[in-house]
C-alpha atoms as a PDB file:
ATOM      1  CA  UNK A   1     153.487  23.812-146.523  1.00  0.00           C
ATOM      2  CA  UNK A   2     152.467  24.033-142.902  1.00  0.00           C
ATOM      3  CA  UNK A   3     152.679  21.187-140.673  1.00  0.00           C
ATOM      4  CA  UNK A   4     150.723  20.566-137.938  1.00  0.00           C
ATOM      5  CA  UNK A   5     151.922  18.232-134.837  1.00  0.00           C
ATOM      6  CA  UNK A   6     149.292  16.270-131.949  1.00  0.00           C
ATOM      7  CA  UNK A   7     151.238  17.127-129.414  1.00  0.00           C
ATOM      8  CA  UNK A   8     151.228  20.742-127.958  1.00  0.00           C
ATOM      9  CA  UNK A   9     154.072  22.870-127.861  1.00  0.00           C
ATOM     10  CA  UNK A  10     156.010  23.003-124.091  1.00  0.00           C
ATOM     11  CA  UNK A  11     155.349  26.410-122.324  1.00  0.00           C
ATOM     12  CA  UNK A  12     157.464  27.280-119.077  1.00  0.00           C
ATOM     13  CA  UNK A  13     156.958  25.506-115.812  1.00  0.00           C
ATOM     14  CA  UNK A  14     156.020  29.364-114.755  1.00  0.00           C
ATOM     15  CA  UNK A  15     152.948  29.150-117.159  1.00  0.00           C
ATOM     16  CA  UNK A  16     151.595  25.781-116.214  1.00  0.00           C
ATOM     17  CA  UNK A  17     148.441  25.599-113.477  1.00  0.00           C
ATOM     18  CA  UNK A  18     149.598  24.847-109.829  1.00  0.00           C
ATOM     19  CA  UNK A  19     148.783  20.893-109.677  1.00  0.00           C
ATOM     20  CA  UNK A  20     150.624  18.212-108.697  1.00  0.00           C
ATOM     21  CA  UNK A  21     150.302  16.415-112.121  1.00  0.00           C
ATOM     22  CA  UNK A  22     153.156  18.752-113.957  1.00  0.00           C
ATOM     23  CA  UNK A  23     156.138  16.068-113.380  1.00  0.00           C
ATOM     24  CA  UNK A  24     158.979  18.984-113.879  1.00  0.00           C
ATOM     25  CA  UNK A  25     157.056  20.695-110.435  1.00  0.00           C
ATOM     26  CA  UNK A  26     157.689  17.074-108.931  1.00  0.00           C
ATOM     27  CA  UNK A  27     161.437  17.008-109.902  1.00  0.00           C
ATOM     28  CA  UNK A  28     162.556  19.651-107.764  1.00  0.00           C
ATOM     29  CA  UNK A  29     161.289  18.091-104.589  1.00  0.00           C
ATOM     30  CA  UNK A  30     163.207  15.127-102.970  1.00  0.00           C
ATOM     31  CA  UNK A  31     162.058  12.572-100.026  1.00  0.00           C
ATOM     32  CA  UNK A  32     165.078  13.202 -98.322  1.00  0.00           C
ATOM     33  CA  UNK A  33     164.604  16.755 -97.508  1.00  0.00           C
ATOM     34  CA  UNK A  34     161.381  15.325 -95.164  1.00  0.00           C
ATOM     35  CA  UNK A  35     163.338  12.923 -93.425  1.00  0.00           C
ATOM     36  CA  UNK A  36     163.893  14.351 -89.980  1.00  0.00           C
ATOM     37  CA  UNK A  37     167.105  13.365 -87.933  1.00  0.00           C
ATOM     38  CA  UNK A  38     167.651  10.853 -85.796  1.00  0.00           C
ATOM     39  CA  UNK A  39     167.976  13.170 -82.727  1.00  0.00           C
ATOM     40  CA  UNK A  40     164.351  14.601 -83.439  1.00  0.00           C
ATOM     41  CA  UNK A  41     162.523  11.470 -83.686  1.00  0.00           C
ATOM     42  CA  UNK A  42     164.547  10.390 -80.278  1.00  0.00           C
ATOM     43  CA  UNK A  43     163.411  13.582 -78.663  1.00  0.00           C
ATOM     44  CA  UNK A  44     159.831  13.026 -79.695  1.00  0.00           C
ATOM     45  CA  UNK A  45     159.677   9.329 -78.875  1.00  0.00           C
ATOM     46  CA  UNK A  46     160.543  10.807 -75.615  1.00  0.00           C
ATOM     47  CA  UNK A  47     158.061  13.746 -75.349  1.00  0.00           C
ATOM     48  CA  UNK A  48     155.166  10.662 -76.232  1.00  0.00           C
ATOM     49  CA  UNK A  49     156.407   8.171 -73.781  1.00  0.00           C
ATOM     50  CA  UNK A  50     155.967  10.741 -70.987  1.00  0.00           C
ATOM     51  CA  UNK A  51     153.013  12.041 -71.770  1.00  0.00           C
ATOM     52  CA  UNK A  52     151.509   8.356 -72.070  1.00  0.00           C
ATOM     53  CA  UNK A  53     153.162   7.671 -68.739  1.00  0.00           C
ATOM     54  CA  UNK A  54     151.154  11.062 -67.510  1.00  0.00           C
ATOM     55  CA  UNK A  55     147.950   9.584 -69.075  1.00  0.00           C
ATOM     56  CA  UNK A  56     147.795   6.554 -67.781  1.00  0.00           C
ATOM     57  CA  UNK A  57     147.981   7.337 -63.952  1.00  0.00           C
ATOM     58  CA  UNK A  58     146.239  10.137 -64.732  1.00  0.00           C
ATOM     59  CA  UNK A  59     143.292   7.176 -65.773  1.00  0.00           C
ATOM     60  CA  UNK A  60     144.306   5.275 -62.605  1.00  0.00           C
ATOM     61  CA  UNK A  61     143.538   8.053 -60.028  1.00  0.00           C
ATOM     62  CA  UNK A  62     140.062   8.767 -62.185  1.00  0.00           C
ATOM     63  CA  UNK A  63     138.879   5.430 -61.527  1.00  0.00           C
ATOM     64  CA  UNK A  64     139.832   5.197 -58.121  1.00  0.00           C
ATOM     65  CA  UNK A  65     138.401   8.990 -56.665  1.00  0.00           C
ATOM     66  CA  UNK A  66     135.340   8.919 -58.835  1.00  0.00           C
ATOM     67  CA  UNK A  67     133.927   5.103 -57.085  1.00  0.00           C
ATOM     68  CA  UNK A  68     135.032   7.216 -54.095  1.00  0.00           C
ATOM     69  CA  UNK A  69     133.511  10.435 -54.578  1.00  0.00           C
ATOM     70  CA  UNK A  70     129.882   8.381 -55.625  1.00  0.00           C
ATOM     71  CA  UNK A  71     130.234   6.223 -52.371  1.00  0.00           C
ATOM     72  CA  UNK A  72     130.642   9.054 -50.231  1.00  0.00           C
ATOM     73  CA  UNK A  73     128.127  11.465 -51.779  1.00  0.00           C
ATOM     74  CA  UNK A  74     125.207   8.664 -51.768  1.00  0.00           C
ATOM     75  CA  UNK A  75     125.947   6.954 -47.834  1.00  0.00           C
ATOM     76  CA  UNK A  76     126.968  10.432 -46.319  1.00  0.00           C
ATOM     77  CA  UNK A  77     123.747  12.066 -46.668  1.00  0.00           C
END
């Protein structure tokens, strides 16, 4: 006598489609390869600091030579 099961027979993680829903494809990643060191995230806390820094009087002189530049191009004529 044959017997017949609901659930389908496994196939090889090879043979499955490429999703994200296969849990075996999930198992081989870990969090902890993503983590970055400590050094890294210094440097770039760094890099963004500066770059604010460069922003923000970069803003400053924008909004003091552009009054400037209006003033002087609508008297001086």
């Amino acid at each position: 006598m044959t017997s017949f099961s609901a659930k389908p027979k496994q196939r090889n993680a090879e043979s499955h489609p490429a999703n994200d829903n296969h849990l075996s494809a999930l198992a081989d990643t870990s969090i902890l390869e993503f983590i970055i060191d400590d050094d890294d995230v210094a440097d770039i806390a760094r890099r963004a600091e500066r770059l604010g820094n460069g922003v923000v009087i970069v803003m400053a002189l924008c909004l003091i030579v552009a009054p400037a530049i209006y003033l002087t191009l609508a008297y001086g004529l």
